[in-house]
Protein backbone atom coordinates (compact mmCIF):
# COMPACT_ATOMS: atom_id res chain seq x y z
CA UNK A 1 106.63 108.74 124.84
CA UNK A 2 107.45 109.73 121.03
CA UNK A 3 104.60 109.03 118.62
CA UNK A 4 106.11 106.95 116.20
CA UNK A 5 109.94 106.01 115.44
CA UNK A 6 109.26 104.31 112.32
CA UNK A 7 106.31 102.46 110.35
CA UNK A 8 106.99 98.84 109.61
CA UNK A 9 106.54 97.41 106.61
CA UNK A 10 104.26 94.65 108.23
CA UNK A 11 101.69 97.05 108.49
CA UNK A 12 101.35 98.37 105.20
CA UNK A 13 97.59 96.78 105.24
CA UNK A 14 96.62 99.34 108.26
CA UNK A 15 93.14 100.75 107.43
CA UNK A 16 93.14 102.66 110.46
CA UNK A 17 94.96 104.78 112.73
CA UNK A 18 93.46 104.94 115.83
CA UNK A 19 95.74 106.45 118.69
CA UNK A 20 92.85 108.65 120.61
CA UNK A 21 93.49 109.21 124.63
CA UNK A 22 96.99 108.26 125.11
CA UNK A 23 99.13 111.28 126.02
CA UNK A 24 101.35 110.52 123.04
CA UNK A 25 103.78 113.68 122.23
CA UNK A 26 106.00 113.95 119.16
CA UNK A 27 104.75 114.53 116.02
CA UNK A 28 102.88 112.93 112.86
CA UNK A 29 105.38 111.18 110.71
CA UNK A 30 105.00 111.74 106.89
CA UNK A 31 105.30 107.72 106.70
CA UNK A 32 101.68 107.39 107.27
CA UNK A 33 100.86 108.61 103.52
CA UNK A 34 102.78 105.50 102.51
CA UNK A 35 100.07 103.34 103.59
CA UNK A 36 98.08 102.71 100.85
CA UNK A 37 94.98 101.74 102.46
CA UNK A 38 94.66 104.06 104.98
CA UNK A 39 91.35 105.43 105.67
CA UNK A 40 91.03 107.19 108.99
CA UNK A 41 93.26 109.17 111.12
CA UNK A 42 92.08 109.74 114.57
CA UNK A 43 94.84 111.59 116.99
CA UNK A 44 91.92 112.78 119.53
CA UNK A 45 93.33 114.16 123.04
CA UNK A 46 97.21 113.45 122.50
CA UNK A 47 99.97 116.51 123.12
CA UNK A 48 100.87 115.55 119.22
CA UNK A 49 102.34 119.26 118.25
CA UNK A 50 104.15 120.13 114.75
CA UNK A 51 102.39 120.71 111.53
CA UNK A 52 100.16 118.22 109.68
CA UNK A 53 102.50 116.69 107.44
CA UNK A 54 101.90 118.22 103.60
CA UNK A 55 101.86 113.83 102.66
CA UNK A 56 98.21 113.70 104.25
CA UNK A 57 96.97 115.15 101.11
CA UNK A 58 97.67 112.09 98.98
CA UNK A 59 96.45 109.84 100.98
CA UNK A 60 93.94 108.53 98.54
CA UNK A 61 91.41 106.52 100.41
CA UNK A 62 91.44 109.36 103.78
CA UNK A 63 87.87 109.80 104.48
CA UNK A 64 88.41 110.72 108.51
CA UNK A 65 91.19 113.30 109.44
CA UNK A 66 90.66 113.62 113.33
CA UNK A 67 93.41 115.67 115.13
CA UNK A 68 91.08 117.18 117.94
CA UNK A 69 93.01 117.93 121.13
CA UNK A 70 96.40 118.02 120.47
CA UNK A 71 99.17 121.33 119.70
CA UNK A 72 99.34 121.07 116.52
CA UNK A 73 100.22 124.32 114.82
CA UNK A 74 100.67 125.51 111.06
CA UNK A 75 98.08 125.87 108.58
CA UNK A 76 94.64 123.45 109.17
CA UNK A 77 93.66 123.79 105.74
CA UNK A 78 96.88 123.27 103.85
CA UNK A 79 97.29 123.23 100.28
CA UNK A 80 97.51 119.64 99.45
CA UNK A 81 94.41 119.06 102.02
CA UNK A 82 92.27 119.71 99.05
CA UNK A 83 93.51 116.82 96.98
CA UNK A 84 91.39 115.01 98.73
CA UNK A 85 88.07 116.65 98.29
CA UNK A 86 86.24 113.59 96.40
CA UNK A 87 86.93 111.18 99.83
CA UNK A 88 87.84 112.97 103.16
CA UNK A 89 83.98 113.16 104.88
CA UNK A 90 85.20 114.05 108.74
CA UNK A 91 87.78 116.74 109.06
CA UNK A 92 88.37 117.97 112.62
CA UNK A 93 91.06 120.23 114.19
CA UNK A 94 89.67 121.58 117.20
CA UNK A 95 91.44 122.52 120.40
CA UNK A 96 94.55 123.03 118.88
CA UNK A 97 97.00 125.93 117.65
CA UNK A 98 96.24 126.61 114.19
CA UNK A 99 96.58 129.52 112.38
CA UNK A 100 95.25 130.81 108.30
CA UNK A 101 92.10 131.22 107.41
CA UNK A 102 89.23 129.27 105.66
CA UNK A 103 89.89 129.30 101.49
CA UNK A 104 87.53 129.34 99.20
CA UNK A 105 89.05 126.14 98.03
CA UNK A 106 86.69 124.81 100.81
CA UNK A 107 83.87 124.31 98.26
CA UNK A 108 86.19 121.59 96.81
CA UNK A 109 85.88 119.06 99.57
CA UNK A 110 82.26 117.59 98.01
CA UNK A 111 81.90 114.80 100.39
CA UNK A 112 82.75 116.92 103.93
CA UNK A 113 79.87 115.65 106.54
CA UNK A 114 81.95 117.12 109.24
CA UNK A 115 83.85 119.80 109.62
CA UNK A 116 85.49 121.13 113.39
CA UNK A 117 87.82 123.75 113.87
CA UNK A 118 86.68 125.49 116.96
CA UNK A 119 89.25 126.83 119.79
CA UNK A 120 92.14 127.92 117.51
CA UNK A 121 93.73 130.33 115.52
CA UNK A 122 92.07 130.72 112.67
CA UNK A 123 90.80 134.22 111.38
CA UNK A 124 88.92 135.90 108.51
CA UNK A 125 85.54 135.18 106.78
CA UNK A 126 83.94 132.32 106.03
CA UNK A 127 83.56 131.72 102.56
CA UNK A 128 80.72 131.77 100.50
CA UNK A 129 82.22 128.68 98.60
CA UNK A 130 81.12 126.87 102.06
CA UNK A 131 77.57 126.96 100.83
CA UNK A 132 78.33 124.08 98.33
CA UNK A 133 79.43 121.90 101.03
CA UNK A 134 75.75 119.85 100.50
CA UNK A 135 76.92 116.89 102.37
CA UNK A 136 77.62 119.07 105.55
CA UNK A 137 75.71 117.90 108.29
CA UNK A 138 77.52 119.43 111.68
CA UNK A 139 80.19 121.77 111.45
CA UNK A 140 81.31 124.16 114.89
């Protein structure tokens, strides 16, 4: 079953996406950043694979970014991620196939509460930038 084949305008009100626990494959259409009120993205335990679409990061209201569980591969912390720094306060990306590292750019996401990236790809050194994260309450 493909994730999405197109987004309708009828649902350009859609606070949230909420598609946890279905076995959906495809990928994440670039569409969803046209949705002006869109808050959350939860993807949790899908077979979703591809990149995160570059169009997350101006999604201007995203406070939840949930992709647990899924293939996704590519960067996690993508440039454009950090555009939303002043909003996005759950960002998790565990159990798939990313690759990078942490940037210091981290330090720019002031209102991160959570922050998941376990059982991946990633590699280096966690920045000391994470320290100003003071909003951080669980991160694995």
């Amino acid at each position: 079953m493909q994730l999405f084949s197109f987004i309708n305008q009828t649902i350009l009100s859609c606070i949230h996406a909420l598609i946890d626990a279905n076995n959906l494959s495809g990928t994440l259409p670039s569409e969803l950043a046209k949705l002006p009120s869109l808050k959350e993205i939860r993807t949790y335990q899908n077979q979703i694979g591809g990149t995160i679409p570059t169009e997350f990061g101006s999604i201007s209201n995203l406070t939840v970014l949930d992709l647990e569980t899924n293939n996704f591969t590519g960067l996690f912390f993508f440039p454009e991620l950090f555009q939303l720094g002043s909003t996005l306060t759950t960002l998790r990306g565990s159990g798939n196939l990313f690759s990078g590292s942490i940037p210091t750019s981290i330090g720019l996401m002031s209102q991160l509460q959570q922050l998941w990236i376990l059982n991946n790809g990633i590699t280096g050194t966690i920045p000391t930038e994470i320290t100003s994260l003071t909003n951080l309450r669980t991160s694995s």
